[in-house]
PDB file of N, CA and C in Angstrom:
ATOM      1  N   UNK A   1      63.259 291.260 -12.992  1.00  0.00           N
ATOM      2  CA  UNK A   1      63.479 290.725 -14.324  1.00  0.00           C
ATOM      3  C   UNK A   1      62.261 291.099 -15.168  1.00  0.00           C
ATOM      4  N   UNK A   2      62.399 291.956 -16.439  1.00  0.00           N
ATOM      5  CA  UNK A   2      61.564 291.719 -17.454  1.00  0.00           C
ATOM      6  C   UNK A   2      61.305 290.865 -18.500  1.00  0.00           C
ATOM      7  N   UNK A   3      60.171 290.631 -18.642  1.00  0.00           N
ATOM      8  CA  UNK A   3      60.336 289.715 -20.348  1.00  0.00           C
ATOM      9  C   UNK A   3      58.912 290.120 -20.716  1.00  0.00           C
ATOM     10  N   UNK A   4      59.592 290.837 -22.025  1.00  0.00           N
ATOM     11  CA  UNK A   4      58.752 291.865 -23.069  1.00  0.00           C
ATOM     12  C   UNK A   4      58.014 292.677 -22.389  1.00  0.00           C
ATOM     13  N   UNK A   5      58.892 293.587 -21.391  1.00  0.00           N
ATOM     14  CA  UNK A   5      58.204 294.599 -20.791  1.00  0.00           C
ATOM     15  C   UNK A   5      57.260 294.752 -19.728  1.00  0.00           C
ATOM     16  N   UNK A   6      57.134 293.338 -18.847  1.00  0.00           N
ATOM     17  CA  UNK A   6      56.732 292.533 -17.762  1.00  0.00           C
ATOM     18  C   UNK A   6      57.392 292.853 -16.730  1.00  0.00           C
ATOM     19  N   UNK A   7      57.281 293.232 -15.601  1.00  0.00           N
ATOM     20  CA  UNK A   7      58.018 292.581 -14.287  1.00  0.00           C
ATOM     21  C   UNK A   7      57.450 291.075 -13.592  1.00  0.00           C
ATOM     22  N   UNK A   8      58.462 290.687 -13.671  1.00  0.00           N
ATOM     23  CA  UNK A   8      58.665 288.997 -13.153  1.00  0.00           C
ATOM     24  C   UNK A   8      59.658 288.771 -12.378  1.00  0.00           C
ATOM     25  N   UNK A   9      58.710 287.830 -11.154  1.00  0.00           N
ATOM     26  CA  UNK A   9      60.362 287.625 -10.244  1.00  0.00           C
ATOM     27  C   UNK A   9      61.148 286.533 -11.007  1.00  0.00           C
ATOM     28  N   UNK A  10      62.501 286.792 -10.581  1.00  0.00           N
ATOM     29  CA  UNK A  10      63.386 285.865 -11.022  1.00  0.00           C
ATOM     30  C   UNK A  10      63.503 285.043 -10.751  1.00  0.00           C
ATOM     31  N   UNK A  11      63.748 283.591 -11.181  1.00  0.00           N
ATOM     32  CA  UNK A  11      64.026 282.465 -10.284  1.00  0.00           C
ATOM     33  C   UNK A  11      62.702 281.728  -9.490  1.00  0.00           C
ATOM     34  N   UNK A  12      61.262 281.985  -9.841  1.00  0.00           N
ATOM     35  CA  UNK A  12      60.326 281.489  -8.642  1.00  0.00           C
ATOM     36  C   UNK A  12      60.180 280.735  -8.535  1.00  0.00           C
ATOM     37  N   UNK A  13      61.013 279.397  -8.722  1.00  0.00           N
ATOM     38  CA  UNK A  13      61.291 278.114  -8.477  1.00  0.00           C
ATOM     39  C   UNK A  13      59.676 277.732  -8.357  1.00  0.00           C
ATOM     40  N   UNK A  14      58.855 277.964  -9.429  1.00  0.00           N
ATOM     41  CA  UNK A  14      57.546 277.204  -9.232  1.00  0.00           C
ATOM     42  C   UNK A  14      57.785 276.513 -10.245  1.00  0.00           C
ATOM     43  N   UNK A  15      57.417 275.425 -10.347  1.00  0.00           N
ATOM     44  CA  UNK A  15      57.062 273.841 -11.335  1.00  0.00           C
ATOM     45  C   UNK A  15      56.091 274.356 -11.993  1.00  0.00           C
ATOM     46  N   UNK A  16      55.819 273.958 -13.374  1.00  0.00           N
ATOM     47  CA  UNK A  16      54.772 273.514 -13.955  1.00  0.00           C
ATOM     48  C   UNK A  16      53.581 272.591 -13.198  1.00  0.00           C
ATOM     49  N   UNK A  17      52.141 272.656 -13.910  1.00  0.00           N
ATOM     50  CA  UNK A  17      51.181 271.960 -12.815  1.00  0.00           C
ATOM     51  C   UNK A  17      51.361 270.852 -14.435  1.00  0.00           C
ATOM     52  N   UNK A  18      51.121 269.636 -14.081  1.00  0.00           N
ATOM     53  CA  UNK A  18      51.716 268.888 -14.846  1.00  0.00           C
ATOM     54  C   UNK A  18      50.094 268.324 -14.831  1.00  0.00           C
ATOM     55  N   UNK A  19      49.538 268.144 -16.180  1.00  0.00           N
ATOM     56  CA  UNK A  19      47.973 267.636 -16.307  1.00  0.00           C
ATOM     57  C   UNK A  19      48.201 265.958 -16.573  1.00  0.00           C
ATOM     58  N   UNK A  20      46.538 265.925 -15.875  1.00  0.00           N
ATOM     59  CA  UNK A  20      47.118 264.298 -15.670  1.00  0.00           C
ATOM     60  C   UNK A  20      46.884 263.447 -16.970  1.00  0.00           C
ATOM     61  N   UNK A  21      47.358 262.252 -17.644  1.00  0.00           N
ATOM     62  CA  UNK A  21      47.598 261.967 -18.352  1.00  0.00           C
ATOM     63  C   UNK A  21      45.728 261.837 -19.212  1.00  0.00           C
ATOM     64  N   UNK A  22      46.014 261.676 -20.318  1.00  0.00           N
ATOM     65  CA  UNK A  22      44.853 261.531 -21.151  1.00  0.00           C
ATOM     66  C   UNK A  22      44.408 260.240 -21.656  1.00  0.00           C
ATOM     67  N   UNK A  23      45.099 258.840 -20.752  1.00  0.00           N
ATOM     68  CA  UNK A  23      44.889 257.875 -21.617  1.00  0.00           C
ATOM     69  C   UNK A  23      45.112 257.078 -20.195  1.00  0.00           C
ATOM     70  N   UNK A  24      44.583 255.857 -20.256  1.00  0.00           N
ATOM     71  CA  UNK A  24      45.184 255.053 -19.090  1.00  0.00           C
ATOM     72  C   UNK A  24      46.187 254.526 -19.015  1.00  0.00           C
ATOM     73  N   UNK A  25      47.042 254.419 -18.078  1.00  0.00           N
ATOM     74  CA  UNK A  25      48.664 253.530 -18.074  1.00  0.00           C
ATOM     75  C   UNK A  25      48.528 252.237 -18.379  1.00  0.00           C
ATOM     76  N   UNK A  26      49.050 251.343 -19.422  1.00  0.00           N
ATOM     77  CA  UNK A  26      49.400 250.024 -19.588  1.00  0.00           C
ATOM     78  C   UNK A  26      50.563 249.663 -19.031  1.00  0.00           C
ATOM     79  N   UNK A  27      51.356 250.156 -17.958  1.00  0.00           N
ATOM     80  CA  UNK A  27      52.351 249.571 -17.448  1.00  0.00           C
ATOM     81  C   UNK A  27      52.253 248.451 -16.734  1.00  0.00           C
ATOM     82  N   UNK A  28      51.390 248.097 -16.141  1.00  0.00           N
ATOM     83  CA  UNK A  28      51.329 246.812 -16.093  1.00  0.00           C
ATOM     84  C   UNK A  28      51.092 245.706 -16.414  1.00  0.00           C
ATOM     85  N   UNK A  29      50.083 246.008 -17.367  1.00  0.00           N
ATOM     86  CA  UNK A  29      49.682 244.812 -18.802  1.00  0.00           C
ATOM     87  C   UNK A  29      51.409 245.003 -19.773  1.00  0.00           C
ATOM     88  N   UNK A  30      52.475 245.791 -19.959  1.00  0.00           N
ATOM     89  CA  UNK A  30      53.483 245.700 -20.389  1.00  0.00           C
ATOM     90  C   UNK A  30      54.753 244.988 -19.866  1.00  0.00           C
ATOM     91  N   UNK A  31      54.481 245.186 -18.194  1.00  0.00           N
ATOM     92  CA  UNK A  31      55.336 244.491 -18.118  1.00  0.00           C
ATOM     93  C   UNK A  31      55.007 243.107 -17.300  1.00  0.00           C
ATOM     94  N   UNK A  32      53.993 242.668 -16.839  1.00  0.00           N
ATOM     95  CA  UNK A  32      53.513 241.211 -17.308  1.00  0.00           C
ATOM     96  C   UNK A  32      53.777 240.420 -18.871  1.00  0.00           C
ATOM     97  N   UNK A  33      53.726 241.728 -19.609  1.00  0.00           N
ATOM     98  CA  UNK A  33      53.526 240.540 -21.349  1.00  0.00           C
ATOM     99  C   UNK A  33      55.073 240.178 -21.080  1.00  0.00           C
ATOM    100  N   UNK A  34      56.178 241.325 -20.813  1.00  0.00           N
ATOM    101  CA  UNK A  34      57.601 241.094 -21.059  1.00  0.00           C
ATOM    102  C   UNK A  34      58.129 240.191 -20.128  1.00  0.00           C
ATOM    103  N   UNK A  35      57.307 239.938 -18.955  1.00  0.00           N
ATOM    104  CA  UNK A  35      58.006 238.571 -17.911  1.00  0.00           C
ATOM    105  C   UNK A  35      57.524 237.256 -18.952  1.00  0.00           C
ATOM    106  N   UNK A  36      56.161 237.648 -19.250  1.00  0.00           N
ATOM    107  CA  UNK A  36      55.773 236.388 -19.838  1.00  0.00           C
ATOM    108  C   UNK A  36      56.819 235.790 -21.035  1.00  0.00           C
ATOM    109  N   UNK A  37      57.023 236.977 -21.573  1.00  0.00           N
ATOM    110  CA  UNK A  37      57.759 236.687 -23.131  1.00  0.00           C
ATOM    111  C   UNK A  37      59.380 236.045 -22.729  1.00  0.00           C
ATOM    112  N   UNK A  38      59.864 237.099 -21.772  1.00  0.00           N
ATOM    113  CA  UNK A  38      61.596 236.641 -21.738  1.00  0.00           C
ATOM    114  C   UNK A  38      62.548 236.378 -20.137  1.00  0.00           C
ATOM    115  N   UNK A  39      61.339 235.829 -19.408  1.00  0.00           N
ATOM    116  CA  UNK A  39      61.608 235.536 -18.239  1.00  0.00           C
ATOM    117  C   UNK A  39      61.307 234.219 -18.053  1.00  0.00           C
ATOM    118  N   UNK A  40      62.271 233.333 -17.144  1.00  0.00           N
ATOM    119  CA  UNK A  40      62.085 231.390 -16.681  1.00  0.00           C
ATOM    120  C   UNK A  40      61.657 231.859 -15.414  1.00  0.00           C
ATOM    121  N   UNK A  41      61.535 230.578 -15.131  1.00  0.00           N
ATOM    122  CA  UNK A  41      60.753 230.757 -13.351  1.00  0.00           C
ATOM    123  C   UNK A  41      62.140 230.349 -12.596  1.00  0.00           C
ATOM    124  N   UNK A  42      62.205 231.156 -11.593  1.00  0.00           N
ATOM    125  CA  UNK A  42      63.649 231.366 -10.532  1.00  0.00           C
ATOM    126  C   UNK A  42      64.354 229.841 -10.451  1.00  0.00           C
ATOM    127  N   UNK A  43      63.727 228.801 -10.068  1.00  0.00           N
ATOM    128  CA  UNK A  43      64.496 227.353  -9.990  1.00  0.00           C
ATOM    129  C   UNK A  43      65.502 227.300 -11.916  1.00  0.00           C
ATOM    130  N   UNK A  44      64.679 227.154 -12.552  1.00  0.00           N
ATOM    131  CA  UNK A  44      65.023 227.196 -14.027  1.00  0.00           C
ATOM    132  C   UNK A  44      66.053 228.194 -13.668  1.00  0.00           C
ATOM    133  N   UNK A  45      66.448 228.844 -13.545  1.00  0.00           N
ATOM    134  CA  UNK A  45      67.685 230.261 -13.833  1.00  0.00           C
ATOM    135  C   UNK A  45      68.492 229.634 -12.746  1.00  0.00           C
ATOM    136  N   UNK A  46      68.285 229.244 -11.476  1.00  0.00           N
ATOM    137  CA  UNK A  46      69.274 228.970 -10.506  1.00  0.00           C
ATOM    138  C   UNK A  46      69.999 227.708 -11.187  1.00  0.00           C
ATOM    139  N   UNK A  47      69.190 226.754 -11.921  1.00  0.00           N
ATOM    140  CA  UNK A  47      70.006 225.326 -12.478  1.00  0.00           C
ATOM    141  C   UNK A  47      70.624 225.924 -13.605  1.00  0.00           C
ATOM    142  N   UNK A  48      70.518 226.692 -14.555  1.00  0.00           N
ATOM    143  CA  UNK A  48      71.064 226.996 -15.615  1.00  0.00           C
ATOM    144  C   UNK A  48      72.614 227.312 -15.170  1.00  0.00           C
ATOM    145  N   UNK A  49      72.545 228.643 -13.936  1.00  0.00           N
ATOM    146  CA  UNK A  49      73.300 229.361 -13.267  1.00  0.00           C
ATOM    147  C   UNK A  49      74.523 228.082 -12.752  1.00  0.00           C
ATOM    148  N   UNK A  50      73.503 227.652 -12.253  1.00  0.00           N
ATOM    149  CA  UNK A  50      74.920 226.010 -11.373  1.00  0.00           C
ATOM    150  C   UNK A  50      75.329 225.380 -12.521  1.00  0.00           C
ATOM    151  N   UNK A  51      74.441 225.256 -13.816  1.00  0.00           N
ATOM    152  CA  UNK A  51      75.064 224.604 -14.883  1.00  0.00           C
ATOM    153  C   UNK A  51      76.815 224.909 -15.625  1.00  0.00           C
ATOM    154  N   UNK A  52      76.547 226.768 -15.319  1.00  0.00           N
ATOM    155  CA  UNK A  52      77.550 227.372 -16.109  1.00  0.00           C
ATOM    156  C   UNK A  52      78.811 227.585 -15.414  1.00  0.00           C
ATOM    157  N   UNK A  53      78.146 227.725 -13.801  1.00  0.00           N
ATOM    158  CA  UNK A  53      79.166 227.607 -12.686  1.00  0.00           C
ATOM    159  C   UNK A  53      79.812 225.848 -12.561  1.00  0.00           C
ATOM    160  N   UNK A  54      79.549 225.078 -12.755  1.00  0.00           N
ATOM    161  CA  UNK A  54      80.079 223.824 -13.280  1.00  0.00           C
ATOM    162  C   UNK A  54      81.391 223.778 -13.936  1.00  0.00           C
ATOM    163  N   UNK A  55      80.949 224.414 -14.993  1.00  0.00           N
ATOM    164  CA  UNK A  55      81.997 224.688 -16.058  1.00  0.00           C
ATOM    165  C   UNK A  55      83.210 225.248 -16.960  1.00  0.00           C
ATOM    166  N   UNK A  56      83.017 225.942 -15.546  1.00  0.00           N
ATOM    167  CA  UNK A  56      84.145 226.803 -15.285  1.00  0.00           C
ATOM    168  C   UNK A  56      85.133 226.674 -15.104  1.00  0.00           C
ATOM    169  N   UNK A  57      86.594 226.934 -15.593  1.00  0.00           N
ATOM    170  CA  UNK A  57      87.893 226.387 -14.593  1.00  0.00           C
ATOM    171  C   UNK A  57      88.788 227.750 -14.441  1.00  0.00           C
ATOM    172  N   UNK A  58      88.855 227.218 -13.164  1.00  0.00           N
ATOM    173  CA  UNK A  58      89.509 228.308 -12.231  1.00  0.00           C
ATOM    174  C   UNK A  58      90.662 227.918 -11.782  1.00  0.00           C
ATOM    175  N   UNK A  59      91.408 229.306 -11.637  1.00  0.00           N
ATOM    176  CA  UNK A  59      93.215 229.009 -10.956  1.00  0.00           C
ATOM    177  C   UNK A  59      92.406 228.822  -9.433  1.00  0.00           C
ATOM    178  N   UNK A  60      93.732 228.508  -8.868  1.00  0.00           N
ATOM    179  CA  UNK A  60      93.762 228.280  -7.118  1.00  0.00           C
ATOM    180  C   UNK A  60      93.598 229.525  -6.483  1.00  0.00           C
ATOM    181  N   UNK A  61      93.886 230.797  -7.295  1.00  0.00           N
ATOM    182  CA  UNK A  61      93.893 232.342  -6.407  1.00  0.00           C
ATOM    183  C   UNK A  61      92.197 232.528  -6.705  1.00  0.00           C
ATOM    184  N   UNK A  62      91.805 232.253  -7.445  1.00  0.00           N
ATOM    185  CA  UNK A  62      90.377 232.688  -8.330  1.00  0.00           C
ATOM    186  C   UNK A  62      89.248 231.695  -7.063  1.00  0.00           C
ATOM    187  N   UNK A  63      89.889 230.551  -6.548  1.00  0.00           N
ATOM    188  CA  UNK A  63      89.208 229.454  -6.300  1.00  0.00           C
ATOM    189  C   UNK A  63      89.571 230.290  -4.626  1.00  0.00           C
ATOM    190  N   UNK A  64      90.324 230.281  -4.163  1.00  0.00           N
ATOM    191  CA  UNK A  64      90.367 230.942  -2.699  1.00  0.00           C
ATOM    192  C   UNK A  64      89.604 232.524  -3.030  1.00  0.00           C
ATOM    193  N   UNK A  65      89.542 233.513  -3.654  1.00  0.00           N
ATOM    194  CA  UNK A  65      88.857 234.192  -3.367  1.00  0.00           C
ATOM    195  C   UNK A  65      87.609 234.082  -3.595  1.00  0.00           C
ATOM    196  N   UNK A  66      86.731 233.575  -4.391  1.00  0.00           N
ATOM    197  CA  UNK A  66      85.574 232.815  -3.824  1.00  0.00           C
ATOM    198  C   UNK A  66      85.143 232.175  -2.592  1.00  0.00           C
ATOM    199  N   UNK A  67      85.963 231.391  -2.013  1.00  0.00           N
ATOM    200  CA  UNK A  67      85.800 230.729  -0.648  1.00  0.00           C
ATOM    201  C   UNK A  67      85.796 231.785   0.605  1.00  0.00           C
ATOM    202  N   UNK A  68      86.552 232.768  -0.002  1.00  0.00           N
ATOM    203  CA  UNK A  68      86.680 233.877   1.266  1.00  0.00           C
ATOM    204  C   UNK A  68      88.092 234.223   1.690  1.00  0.00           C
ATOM    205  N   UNK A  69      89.232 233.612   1.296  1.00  0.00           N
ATOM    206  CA  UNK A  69      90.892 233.404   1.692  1.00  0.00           C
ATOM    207  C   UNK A  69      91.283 234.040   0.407  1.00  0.00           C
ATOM    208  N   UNK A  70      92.197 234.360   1.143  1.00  0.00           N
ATOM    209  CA  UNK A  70      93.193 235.275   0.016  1.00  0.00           C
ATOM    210  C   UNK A  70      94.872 234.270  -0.203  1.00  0.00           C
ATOM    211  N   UNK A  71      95.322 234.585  -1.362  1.00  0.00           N
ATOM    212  CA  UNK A  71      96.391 233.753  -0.902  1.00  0.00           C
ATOM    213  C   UNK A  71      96.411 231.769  -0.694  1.00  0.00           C
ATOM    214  N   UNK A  72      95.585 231.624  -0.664  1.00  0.00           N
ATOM    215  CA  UNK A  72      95.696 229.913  -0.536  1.00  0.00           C
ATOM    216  C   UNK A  72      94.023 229.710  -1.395  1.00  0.00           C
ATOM    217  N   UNK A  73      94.388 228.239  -1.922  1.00  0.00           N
ATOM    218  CA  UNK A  73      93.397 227.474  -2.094  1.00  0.00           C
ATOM    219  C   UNK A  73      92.423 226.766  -1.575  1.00  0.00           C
ATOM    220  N   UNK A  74      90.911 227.182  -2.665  1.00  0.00           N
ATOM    221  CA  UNK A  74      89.888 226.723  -1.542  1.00  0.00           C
ATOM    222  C   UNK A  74      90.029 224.907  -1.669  1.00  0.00           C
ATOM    223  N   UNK A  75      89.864 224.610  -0.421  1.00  0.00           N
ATOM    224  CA  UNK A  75      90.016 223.208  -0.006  1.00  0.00           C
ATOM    225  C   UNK A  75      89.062 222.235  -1.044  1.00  0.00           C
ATOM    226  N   UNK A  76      89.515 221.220  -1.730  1.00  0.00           N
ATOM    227  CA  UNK A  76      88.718 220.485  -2.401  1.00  0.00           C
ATOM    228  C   UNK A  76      87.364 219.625  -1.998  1.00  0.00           C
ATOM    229  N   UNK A  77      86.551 219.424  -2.552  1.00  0.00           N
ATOM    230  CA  UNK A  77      85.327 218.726  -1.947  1.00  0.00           C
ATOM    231  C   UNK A  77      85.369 217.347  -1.341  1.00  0.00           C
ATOM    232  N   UNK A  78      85.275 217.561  -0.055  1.00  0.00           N
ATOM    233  CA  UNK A  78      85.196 216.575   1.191  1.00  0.00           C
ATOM    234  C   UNK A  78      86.656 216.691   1.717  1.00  0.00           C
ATOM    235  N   UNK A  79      86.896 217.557   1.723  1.00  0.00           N
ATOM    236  CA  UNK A  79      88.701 218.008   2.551  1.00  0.00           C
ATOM    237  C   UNK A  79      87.883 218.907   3.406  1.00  0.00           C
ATOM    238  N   UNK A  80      88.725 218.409   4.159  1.00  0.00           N
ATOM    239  CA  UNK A  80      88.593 219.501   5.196  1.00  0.00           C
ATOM    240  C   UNK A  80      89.779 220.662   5.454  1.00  0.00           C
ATOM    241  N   UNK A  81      89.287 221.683   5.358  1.00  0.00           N
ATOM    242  CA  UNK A  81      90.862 222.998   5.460  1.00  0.00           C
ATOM    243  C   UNK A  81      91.931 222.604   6.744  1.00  0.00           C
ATOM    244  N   UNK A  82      92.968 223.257   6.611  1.00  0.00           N
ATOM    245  CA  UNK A  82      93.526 223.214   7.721  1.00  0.00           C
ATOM    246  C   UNK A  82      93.191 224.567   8.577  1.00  0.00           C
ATOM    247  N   UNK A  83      93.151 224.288   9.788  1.00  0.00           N
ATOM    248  CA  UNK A  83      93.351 225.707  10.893  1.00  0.00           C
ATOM    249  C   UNK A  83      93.860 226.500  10.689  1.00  0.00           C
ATOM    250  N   UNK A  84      93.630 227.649  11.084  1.00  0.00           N
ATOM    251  CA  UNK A  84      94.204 229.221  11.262  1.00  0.00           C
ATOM    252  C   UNK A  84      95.032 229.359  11.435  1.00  0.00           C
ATOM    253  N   UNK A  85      95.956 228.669  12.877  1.00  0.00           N
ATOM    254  CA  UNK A  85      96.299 229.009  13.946  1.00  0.00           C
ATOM    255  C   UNK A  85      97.717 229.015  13.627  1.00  0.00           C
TER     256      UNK A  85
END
């Protein structure tokens, strides 16, 4: 391959040498500020989470596939399911 009257191999799959940056990284002073700014602490998000899951209303197919069953309803609180068998 020529370019402007050069021989050059084609294709020499060499990379650029990539120079190292000129400034120091703030990625971590950035993303500390952004937990600080728009993040709760994990308990806070899990109660919010059970708050919204509360409030929800669900059919009986919606309510068995959550539980793990297809086809039947998940058993109400303090019932016990019936057997498999």
């Amino acid at each position: 391959m020529t370019i402007d009257g050069e021989a050059y191999d084609p294709f020499s799959a060499e990379t650029l040498k990539v120079l190292p940056a000129t400034h120091p990284s703030l990625r971590h002073q950035i993303i500390e500020a952004s937990r600080r700014k728009y993040s709760i602490p994990a308990d806070a998000a899990k109660k919010l989470i059970a708050e919204e899951e509360a409030g929800i209303f669900r059919s009986a197919q919606e309510k068995a596939a959550i539980a793990g069953k297809t086809g039947e309803a998940a058993p109400a609180a303090g019932q016990n399911p019936e057997p498999l068998i």
